[in-house]
C-alpha atoms as a PDB file:
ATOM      1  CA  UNK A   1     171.379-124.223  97.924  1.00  0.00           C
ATOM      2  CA  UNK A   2     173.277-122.747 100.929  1.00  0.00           C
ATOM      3  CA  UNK A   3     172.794-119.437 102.330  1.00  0.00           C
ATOM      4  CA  UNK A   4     176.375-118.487 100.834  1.00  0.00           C
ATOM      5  CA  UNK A   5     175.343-119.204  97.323  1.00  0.00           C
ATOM      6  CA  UNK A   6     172.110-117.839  97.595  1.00  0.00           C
ATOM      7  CA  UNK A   7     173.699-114.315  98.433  1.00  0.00           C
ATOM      8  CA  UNK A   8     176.342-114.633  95.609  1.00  0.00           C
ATOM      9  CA  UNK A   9     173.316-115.455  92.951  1.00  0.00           C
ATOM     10  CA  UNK A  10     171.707-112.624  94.338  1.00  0.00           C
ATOM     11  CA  UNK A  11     174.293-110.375  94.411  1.00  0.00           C
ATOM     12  CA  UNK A  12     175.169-111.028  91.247  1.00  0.00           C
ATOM     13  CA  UNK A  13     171.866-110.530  89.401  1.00  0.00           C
ATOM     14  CA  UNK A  14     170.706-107.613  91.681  1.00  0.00           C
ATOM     15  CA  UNK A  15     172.707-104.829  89.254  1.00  0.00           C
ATOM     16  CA  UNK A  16     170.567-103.459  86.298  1.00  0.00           C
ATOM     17  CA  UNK A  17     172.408-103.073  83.044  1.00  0.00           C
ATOM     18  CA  UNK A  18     172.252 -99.519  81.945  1.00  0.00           C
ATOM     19  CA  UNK A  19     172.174 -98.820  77.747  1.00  0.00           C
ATOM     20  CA  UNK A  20     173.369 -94.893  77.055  1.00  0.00           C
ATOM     21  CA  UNK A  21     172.644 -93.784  73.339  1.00  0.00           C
ATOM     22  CA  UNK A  22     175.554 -91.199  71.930  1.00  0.00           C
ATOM     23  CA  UNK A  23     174.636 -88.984  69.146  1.00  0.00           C
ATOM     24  CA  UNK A  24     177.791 -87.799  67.192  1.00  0.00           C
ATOM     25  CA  UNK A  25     176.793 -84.815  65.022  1.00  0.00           C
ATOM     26  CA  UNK A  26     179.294 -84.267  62.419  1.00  0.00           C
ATOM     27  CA  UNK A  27     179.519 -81.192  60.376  1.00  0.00           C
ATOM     28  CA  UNK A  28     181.343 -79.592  57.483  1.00  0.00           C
ATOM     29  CA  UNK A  29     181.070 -78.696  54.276  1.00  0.00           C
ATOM     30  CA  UNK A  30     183.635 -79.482  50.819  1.00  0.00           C
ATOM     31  CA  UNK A  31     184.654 -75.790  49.809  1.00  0.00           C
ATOM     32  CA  UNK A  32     185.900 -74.786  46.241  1.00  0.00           C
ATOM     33  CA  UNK A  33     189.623 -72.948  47.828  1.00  0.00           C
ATOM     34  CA  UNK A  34     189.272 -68.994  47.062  1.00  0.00           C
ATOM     35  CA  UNK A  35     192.094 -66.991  46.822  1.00  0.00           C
ATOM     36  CA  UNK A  36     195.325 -66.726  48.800  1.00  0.00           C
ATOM     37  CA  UNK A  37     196.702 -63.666  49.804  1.00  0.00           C
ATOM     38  CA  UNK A  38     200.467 -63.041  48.804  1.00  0.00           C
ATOM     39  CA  UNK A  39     202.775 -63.493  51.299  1.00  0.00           C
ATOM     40  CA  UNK A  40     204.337 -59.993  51.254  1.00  0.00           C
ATOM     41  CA  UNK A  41     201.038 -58.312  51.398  1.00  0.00           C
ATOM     42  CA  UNK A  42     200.488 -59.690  54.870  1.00  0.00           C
ATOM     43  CA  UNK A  43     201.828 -56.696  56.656  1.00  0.00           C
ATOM     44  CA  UNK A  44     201.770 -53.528  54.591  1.00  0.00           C
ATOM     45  CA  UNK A  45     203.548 -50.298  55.912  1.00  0.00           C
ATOM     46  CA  UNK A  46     201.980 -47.040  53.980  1.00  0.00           C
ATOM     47  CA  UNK A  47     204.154 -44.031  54.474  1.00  0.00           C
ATOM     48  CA  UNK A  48     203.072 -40.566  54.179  1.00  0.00           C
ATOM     49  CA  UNK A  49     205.122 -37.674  54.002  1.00  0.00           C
ATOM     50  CA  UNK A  50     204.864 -35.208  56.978  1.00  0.00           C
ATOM     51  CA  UNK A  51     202.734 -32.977  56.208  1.00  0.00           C
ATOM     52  CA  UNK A  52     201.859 -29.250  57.871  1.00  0.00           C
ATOM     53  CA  UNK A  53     198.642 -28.771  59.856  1.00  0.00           C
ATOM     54  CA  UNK A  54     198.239 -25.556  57.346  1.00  0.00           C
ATOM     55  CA  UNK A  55     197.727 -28.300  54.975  1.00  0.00           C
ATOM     56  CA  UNK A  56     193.997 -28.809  56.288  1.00  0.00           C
ATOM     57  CA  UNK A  57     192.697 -25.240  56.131  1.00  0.00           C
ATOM     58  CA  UNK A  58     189.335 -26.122  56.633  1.00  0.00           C
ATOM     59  CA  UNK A  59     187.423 -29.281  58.429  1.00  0.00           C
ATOM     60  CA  UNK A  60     186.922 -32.262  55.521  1.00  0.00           C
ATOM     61  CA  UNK A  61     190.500 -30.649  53.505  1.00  0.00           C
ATOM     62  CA  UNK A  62     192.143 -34.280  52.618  1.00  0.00           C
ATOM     63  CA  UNK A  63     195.838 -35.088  51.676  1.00  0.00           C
ATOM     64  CA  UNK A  64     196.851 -36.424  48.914  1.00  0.00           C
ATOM     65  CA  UNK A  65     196.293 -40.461  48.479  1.00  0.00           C
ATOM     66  CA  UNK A  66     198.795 -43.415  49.054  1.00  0.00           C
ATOM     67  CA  UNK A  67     198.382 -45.871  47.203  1.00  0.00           C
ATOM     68  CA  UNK A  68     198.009 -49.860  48.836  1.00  0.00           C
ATOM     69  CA  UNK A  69     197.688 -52.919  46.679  1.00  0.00           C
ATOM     70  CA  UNK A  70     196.418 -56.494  47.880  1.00  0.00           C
ATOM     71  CA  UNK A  71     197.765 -59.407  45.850  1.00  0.00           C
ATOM     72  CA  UNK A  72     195.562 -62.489  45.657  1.00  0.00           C
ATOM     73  CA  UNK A  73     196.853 -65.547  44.649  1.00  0.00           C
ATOM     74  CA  UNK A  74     196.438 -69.173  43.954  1.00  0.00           C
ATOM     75  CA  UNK A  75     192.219 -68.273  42.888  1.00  0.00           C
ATOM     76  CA  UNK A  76     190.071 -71.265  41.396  1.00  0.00           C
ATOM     77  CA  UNK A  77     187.172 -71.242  39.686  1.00  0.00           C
ATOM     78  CA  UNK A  78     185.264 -68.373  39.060  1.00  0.00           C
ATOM     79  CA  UNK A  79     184.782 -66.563  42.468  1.00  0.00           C
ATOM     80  CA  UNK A  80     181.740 -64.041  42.854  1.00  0.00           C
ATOM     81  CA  UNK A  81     179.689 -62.793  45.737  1.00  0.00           C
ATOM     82  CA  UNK A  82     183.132 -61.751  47.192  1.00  0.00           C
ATOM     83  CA  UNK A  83     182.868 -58.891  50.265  1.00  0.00           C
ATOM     84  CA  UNK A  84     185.565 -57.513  52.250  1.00  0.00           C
ATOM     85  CA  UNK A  85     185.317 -55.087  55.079  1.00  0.00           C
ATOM     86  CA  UNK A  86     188.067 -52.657  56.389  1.00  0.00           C
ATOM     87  CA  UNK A  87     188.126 -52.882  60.486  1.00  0.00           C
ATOM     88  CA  UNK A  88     189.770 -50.565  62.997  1.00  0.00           C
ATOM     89  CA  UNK A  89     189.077 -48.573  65.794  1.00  0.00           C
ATOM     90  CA  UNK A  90     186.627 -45.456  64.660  1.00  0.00           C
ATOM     91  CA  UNK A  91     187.094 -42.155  65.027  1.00  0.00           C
ATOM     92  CA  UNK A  92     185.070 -40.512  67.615  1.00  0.00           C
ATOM     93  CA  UNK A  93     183.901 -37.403  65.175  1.00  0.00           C
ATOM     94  CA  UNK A  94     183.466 -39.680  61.641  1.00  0.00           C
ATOM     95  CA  UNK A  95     182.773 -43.268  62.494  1.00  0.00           C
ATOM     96  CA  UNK A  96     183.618 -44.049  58.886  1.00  0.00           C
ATOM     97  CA  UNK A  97     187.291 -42.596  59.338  1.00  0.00           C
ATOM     98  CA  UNK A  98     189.956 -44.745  61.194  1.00  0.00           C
ATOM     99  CA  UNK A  99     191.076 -43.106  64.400  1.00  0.00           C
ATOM    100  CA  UNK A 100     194.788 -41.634  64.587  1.00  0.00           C
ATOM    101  CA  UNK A 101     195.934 -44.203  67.616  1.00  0.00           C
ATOM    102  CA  UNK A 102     199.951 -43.669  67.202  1.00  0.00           C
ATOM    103  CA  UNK A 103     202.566 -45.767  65.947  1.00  0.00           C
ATOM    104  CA  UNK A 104     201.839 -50.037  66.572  1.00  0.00           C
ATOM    105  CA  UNK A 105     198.169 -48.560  68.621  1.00  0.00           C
ATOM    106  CA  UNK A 106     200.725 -47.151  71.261  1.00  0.00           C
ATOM    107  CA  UNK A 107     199.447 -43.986  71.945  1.00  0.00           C
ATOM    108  CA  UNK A 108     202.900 -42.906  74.037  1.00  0.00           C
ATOM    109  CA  UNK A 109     203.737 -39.702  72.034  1.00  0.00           C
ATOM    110  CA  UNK A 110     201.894 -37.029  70.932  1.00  0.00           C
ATOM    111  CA  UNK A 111     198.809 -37.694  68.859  1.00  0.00           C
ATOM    112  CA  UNK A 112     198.292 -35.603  65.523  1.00  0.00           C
ATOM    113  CA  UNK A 113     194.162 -34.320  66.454  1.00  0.00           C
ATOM    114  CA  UNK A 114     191.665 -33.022  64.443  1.00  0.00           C
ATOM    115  CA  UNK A 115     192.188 -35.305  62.032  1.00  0.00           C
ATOM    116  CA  UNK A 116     191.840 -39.256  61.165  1.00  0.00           C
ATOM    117  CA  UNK A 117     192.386 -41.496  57.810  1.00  0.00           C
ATOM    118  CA  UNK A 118     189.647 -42.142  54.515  1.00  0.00           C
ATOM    119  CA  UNK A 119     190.008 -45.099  53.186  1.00  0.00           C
ATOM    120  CA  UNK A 120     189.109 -44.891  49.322  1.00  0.00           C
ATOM    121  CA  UNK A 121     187.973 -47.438  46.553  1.00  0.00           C
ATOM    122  CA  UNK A 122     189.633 -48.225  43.563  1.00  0.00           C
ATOM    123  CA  UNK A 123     187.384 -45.692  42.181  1.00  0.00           C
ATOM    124  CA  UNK A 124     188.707 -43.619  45.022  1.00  0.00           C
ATOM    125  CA  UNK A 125     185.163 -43.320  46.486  1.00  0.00           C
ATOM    126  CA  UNK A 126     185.007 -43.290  50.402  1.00  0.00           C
ATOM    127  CA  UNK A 127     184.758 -46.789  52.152  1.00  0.00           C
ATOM    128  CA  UNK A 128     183.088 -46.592  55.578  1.00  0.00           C
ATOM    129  CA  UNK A 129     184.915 -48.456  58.329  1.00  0.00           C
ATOM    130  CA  UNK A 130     183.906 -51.459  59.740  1.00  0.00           C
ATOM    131  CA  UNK A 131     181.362 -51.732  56.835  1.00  0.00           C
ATOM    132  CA  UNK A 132     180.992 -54.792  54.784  1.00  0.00           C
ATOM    133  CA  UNK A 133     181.313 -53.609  50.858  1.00  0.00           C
ATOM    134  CA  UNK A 134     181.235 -55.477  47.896  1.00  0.00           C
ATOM    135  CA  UNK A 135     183.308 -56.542  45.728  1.00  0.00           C
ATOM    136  CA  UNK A 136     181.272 -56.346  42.533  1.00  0.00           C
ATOM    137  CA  UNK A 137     183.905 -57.918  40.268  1.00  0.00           C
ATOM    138  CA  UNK A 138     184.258 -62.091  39.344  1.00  0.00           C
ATOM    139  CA  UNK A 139     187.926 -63.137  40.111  1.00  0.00           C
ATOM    140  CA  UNK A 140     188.412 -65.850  36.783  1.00  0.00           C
ATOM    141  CA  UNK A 141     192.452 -65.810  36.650  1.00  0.00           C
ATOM    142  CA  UNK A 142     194.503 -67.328  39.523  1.00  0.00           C
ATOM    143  CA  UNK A 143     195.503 -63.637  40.503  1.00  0.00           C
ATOM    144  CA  UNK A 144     193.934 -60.710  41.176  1.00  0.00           C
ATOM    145  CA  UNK A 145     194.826 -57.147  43.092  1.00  0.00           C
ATOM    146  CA  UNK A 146     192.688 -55.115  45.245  1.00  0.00           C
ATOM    147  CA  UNK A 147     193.681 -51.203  44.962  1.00  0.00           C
ATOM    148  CA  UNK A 148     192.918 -48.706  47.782  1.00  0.00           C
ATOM    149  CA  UNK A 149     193.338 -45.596  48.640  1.00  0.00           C
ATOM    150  CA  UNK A 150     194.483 -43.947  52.229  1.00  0.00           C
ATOM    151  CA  UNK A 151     194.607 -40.454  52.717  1.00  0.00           C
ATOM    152  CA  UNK A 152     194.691 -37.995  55.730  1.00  0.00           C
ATOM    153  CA  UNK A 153     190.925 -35.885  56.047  1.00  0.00           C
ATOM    154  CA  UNK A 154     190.521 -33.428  59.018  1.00  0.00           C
ATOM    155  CA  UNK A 155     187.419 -33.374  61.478  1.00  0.00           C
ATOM    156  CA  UNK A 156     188.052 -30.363  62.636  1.00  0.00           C
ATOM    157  CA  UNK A 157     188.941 -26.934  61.283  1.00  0.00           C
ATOM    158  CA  UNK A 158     191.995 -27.306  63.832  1.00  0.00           C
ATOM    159  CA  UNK A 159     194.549 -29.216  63.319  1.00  0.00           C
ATOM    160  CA  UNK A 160     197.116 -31.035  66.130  1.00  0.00           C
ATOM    161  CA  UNK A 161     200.178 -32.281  65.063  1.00  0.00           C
ATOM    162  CA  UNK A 162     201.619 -35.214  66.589  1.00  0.00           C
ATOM    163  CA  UNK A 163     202.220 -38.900  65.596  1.00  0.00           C
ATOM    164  CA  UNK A 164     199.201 -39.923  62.918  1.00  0.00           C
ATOM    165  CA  UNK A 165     199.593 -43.454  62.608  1.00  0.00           C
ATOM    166  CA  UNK A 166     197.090 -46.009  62.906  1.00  0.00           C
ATOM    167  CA  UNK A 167     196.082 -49.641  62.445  1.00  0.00           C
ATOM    168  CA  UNK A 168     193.531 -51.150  60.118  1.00  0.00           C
ATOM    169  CA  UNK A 169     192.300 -54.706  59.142  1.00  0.00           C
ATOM    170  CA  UNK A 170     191.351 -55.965  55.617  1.00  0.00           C
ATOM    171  CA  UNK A 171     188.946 -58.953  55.801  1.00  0.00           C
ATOM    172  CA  UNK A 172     187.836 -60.747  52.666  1.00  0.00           C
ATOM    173  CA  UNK A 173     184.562 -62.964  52.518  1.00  0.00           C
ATOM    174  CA  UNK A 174     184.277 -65.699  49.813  1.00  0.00           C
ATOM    175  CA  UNK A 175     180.839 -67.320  49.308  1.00  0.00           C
END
C-alpha cells in the first residue's frame, strides 16, 4: 500500500463511534372529568348597598349578607373528596377576612377602613381565607350550586368610609 492510502485507512478508522442512551419519561394519568363551571358564573359582580359607618357601632358589627351562587355543570360520576378554597389578599387585622383593596385592586380613591369582608358557608358559618375547606357533600347529578355568603364585618370600633370593594378567588379541587 502507498503512503496515501495508508493515511486514508487510517483516517478513516481512527474516529470512535459514540452510542448515547435517551430515557423518555412519560407521565399522565386518565381522569374521570369533574364538573364544569357555568359560563356566567365566571365573573360574578356582588353589589352591596352603601351603607353608613354608624352601621358598625362596635368592632366585629357585620352587614347584612349577599348572597353568591356557583353553578357547576356537565358533573360525571359520583364526585366526593371535593375541596375548594377562597383566595385573596388578607386583611392585615383578621387574616381570615378579605382586605378592602378598591374597585378592580386599584386602590386610587379613598379606601372604606376599619373594616374588611366574611365570607360565609351555606350554613352561613365563617370561611377563613386562603383556607382549604371541604366540601362534605357527593355531587351525583350533572349539576350542582355552591351558595355563599359575603358580608361587610368591622375590625375596628372606627369606621372609614371610602370605596370597599375587593377581589376574591374561588378554587375547586376534585380528587
Amino acid at each position: 500500500m502507498d503512503k496515501v492510502t495508508k493515511f486514508f485507512l487510517t483516517y478513516l478508522f481512527s474516529f470512535s463511534a459514540f452510542a448515547v442512551d435517551v430515557t423518555v419519561h412519560v407521565n399522565g394519568g386518565i381522569l374521570t372529568q369533574s364538573c364544569n363551571v357555568s359560563g356566567q358564573d365566571l365573573i360574578k359582580n356582588v353589589n352591596f348597598p352603601d351603607l353608613d359607618p354608624k352601621d358598625f357601632s362596635q368592632k366585629g358589627a357585620v352587614s347584612a349578607e349577599e348572597s353568591v351562587s356557583i353553578h357547576l355543570e356537565n358533573c360525571t360520576g359520583n364526585l366526593n373528596n371535593i375541596t375548594y378554597k377562597f383566595s385573596g389578599e388578607a386583611d392585615d387585622s383578621d387574616s381570615s377576612l378579605l382586605k378592602v383593596i378598591g374597585k378592580g385592586g386599584a386602590t386610587e380613591g379613598v379606601l372604606a377602613t376599619g373594616l374588611a369582608i366574611e365570607i360565609l358557608n351555606e350554613k352561613k358559618k365563617t370561611i377563613a381565607l386562603n383556607t382549604v375547606q371541604a366540601l362534605n357533600e357527593v355531587i351525583t347529578s350533572a349539576t350542582y350550586t355552591l351558595n355563599f355568603y359575603l358580608r361587610y364585618k368591622s375590625t375596628s370600633s372606627s369606621i372609614g368610609p371610602g370605596d370597599a370593594s375587593s377581589i376574591v378567588y374561588l378554587d375547586i379541587y376534585y380528587e
